[in-house]
PDB file of N, CA and C in Angstrom:
ATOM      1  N   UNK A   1      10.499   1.769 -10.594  1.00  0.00           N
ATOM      2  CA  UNK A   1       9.130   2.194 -10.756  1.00  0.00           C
ATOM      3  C   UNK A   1       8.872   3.369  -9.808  1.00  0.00           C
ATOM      4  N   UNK A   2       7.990   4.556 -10.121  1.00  0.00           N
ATOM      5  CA  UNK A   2       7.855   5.640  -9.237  1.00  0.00           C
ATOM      6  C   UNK A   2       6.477   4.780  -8.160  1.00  0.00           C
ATOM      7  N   UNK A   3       6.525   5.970  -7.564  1.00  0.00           N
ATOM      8  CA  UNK A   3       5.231   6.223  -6.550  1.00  0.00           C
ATOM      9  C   UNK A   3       4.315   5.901  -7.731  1.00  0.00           C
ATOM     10  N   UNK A   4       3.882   7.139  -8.345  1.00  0.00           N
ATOM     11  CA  UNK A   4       2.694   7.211  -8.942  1.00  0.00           C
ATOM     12  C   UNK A   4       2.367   6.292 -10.008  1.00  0.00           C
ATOM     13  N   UNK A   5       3.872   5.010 -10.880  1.00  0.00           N
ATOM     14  CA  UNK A   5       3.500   3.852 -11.218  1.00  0.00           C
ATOM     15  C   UNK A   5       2.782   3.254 -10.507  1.00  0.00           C
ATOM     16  N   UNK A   6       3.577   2.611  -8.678  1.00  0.00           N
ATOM     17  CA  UNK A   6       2.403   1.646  -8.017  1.00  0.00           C
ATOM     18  C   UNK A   6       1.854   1.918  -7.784  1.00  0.00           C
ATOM     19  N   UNK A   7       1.020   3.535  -7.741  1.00  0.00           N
ATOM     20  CA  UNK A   7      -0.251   3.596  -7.100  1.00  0.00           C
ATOM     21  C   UNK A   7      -1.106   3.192  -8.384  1.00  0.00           C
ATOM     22  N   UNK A   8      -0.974   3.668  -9.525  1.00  0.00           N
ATOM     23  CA  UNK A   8      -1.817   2.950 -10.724  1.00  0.00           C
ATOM     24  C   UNK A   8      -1.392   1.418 -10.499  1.00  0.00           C
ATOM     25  N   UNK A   9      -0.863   0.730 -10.484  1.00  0.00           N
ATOM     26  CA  UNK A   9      -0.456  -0.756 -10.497  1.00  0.00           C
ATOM     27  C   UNK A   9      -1.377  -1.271  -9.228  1.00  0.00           C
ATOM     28  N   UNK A  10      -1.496  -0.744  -8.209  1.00  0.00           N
ATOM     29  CA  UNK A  10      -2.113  -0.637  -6.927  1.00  0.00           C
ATOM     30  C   UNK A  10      -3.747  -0.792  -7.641  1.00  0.00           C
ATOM     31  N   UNK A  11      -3.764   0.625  -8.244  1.00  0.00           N
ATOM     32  CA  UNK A  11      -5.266   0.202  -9.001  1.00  0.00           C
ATOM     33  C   UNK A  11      -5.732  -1.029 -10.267  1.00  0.00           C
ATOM     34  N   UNK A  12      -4.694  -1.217 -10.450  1.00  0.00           N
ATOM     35  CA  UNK A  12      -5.459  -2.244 -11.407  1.00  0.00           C
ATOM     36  C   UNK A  12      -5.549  -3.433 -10.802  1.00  0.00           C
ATOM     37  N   UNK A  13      -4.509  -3.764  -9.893  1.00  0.00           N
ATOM     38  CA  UNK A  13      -5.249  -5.097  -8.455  1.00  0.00           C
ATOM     39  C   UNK A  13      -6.049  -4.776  -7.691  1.00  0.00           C
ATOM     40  N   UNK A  14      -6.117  -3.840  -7.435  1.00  0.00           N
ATOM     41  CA  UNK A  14      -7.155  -3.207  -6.823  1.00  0.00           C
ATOM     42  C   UNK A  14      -8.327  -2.400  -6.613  1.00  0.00           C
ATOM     43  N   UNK A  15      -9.131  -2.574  -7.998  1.00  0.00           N
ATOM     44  CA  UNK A  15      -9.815  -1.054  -8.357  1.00  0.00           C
ATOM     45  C   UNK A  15     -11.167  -0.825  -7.228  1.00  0.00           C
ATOM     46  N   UNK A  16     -11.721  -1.954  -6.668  1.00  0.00           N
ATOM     47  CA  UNK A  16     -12.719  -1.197  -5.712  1.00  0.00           C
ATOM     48  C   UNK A  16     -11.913  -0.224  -4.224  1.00  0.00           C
ATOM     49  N   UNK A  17     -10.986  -0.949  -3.968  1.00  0.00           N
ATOM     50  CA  UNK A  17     -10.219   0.057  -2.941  1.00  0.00           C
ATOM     51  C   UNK A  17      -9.301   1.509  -3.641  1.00  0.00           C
ATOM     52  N   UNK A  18      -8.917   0.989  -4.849  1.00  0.00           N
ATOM     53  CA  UNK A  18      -8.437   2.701  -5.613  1.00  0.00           C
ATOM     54  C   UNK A  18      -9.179   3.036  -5.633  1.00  0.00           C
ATOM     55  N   UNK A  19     -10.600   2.694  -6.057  1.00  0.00           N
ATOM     56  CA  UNK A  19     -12.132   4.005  -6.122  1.00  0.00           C
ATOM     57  C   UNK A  19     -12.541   4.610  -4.791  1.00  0.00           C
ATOM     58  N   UNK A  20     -11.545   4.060  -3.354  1.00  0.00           N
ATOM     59  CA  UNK A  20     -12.235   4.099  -2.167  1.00  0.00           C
ATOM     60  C   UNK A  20     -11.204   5.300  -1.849  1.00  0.00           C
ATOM     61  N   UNK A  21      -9.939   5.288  -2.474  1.00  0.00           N
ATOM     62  CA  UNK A  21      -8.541   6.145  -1.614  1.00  0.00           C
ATOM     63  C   UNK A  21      -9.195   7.334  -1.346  1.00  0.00           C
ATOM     64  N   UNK A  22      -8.717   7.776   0.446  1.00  0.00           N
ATOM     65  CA  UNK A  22      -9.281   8.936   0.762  1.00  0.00           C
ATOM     66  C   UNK A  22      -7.953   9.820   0.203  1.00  0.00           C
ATOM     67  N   UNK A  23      -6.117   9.266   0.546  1.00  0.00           N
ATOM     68  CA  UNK A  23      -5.203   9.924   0.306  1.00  0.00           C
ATOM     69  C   UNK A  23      -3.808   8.656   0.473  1.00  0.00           C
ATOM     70  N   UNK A  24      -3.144   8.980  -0.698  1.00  0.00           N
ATOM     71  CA  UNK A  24      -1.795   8.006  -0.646  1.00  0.00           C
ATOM     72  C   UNK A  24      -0.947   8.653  -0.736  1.00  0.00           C
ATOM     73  N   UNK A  25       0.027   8.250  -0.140  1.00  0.00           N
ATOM     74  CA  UNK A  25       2.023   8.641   0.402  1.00  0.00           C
ATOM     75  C   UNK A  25       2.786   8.135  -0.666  1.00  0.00           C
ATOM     76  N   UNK A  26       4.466   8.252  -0.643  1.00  0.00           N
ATOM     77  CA  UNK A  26       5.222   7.774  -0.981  1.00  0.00           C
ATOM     78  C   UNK A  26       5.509   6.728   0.462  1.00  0.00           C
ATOM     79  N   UNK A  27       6.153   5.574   0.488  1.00  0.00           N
ATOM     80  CA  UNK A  27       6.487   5.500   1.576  1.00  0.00           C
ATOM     81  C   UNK A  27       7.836   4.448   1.796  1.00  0.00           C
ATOM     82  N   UNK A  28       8.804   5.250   0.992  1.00  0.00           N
ATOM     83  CA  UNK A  28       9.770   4.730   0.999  1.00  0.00           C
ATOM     84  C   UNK A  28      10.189   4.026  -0.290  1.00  0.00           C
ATOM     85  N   UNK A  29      11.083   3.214  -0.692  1.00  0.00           N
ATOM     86  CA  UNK A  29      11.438   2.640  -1.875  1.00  0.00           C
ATOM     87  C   UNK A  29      10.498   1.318  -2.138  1.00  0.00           C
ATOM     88  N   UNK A  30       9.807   1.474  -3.156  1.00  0.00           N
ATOM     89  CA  UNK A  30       8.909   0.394  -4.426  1.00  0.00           C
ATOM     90  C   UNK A  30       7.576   0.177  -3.015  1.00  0.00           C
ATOM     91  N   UNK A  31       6.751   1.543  -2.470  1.00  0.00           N
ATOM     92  CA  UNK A  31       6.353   1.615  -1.630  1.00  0.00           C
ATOM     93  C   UNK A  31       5.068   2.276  -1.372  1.00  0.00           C
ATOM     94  N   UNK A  32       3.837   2.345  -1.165  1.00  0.00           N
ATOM     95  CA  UNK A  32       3.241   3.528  -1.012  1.00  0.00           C
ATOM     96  C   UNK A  32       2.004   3.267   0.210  1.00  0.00           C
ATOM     97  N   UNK A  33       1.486   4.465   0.849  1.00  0.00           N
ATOM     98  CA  UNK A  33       0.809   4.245   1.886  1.00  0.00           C
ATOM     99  C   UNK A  33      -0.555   4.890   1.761  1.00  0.00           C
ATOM    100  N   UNK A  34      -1.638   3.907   1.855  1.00  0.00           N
ATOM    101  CA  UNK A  34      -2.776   4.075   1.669  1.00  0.00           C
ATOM    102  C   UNK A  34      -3.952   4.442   2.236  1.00  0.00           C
ATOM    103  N   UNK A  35      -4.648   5.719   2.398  1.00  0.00           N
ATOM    104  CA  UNK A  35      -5.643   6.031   3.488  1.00  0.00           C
ATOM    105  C   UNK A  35      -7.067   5.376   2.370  1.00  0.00           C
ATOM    106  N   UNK A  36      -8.419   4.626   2.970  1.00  0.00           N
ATOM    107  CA  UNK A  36      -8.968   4.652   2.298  1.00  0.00           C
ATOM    108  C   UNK A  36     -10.160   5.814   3.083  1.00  0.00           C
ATOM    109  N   UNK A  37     -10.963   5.657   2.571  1.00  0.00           N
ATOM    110  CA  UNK A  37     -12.117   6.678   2.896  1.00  0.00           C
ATOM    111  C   UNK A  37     -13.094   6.016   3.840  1.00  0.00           C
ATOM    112  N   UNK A  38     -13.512   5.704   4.831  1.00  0.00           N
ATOM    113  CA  UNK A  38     -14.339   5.770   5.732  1.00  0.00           C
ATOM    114  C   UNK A  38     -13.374   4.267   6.841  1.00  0.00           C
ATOM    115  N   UNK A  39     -12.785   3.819   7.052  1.00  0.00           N
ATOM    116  CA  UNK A  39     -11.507   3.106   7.736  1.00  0.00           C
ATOM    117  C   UNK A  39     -10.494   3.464   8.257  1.00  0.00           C
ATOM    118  N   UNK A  40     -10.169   3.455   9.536  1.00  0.00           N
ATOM    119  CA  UNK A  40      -9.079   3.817  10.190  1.00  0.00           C
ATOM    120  C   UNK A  40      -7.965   3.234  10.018  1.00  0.00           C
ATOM    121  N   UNK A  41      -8.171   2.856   9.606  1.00  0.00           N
ATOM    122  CA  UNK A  41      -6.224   1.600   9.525  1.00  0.00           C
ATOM    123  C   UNK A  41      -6.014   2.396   8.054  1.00  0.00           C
ATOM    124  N   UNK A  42      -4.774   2.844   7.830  1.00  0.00           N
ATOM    125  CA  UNK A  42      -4.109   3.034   7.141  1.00  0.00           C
ATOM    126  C   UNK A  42      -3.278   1.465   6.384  1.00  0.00           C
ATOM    127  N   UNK A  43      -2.870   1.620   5.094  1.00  0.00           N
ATOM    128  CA  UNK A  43      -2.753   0.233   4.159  1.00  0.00           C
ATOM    129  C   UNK A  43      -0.964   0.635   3.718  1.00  0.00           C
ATOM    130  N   UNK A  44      -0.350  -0.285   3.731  1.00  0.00           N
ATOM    131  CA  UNK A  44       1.018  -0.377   3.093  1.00  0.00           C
ATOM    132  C   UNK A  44       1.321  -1.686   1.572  1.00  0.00           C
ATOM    133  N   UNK A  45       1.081  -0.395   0.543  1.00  0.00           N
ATOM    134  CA  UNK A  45       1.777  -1.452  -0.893  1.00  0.00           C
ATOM    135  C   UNK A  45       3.062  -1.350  -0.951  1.00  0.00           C
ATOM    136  N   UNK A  46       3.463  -2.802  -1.078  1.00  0.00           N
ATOM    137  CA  UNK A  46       4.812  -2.681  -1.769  1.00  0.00           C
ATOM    138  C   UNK A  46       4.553  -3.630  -2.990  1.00  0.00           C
ATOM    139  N   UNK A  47       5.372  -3.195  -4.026  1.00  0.00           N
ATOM    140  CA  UNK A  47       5.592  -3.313  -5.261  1.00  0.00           C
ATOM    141  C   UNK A  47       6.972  -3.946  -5.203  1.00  0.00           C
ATOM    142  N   UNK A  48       6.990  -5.231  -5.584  1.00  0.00           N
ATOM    143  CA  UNK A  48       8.610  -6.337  -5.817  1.00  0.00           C
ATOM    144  C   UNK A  48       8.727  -5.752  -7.415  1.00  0.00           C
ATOM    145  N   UNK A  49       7.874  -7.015  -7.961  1.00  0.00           N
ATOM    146  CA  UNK A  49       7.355  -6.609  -9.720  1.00  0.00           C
ATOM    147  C   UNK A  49       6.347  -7.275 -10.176  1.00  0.00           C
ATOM    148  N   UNK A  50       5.724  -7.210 -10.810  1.00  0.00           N
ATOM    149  CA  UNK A  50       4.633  -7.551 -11.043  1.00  0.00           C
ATOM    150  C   UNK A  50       3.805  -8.577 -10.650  1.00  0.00           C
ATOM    151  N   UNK A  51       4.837  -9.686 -10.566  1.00  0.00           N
ATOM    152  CA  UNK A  51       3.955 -11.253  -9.645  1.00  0.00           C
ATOM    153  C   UNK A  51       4.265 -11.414  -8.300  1.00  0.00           C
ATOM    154  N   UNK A  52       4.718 -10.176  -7.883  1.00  0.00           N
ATOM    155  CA  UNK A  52       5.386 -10.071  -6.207  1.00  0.00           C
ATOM    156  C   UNK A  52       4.841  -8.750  -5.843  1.00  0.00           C
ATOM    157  N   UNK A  53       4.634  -8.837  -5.042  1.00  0.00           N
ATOM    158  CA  UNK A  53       3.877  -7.532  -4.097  1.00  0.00           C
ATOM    159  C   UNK A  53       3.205  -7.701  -2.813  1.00  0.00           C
ATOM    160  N   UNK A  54       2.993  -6.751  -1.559  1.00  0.00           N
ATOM    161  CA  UNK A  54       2.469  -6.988  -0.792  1.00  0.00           C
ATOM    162  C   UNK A  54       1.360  -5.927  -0.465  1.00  0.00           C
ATOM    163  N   UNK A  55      -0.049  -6.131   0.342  1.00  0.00           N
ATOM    164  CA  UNK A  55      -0.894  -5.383   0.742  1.00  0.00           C
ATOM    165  C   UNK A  55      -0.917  -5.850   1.889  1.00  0.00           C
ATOM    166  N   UNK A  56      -1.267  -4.787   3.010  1.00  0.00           N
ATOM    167  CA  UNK A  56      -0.974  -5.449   4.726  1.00  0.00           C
ATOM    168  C   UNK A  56      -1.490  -4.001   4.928  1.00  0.00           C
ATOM    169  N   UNK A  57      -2.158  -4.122   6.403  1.00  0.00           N
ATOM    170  CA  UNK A  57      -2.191  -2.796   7.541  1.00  0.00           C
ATOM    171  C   UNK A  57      -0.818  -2.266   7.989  1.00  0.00           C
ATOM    172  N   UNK A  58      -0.975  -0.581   7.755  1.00  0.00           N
ATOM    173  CA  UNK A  58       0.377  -0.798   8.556  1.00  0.00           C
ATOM    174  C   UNK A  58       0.770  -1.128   9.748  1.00  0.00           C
ATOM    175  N   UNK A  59      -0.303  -1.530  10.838  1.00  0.00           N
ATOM    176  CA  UNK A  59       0.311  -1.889  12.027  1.00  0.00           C
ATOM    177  C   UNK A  59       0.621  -3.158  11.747  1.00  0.00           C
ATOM    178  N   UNK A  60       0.492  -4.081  11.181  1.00  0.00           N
ATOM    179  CA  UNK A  60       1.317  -5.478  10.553  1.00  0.00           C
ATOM    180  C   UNK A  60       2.501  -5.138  10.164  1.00  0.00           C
ATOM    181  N   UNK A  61       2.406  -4.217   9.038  1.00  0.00           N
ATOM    182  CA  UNK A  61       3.785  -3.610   8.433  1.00  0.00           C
ATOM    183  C   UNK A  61       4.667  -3.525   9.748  1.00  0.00           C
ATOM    184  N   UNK A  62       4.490  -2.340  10.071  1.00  0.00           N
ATOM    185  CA  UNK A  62       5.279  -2.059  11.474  1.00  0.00           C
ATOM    186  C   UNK A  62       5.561  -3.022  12.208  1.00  0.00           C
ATOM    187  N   UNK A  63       4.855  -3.564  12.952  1.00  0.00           N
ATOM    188  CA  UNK A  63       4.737  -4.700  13.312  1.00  0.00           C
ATOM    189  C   UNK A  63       6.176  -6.113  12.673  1.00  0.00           C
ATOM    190  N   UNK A  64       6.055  -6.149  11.640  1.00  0.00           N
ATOM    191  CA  UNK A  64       6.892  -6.378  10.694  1.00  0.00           C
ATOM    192  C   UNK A  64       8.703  -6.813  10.807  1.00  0.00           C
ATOM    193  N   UNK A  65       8.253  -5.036  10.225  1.00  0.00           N
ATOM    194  CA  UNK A  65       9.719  -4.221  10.547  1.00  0.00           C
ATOM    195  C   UNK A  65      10.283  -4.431  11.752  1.00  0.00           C
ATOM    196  N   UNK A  66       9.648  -4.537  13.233  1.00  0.00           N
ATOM    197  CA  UNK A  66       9.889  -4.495  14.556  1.00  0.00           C
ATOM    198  C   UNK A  66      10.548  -5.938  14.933  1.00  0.00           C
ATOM    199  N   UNK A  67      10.465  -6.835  13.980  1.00  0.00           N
ATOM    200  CA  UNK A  67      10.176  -8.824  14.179  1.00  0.00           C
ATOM    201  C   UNK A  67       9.036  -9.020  15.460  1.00  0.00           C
ATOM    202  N   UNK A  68       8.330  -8.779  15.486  1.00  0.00           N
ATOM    203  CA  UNK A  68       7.483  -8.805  16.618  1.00  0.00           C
ATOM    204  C   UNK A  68       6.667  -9.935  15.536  1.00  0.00           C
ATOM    205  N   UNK A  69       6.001 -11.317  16.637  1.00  0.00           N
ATOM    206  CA  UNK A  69       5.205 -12.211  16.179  1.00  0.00           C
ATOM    207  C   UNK A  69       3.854 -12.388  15.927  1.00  0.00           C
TER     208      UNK A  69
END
């Protein structure tokens, strides 16, 4: 699936925050990174497939990635 699949896929779970995006990334593989418009925390989708996916801050994300608890 591209970027610009999950960011539409992104919107259809999500359409009051897609109506909010100030600006979204690629961000890596089945991935994309989400600014919304008036919120400082930046958002990380990942896309598994359709009944799998995650939405998180990226400092969780990061956080994450790091194994930090």
């Amino acid at each position: 699936m591209t970027h610009k699949q999950i960011y539409t896929f992104f919107g259809t779970l999500f359409p009051t925050y897609y109506n909010s995006v100030d600006a979204w990334f690629p961000n890596g593989k089945g991935s994309i990174r989400v600014r919304l418009k008036g919120l400082p925390e930046e958002f990380i989708f990942t896309f598994i497939n359709n009944k799998e996916w995650d939405f998180e801050t990226l400092t969780y994300h990061n956080n994450k990635l790091k194994g930090a608890k």
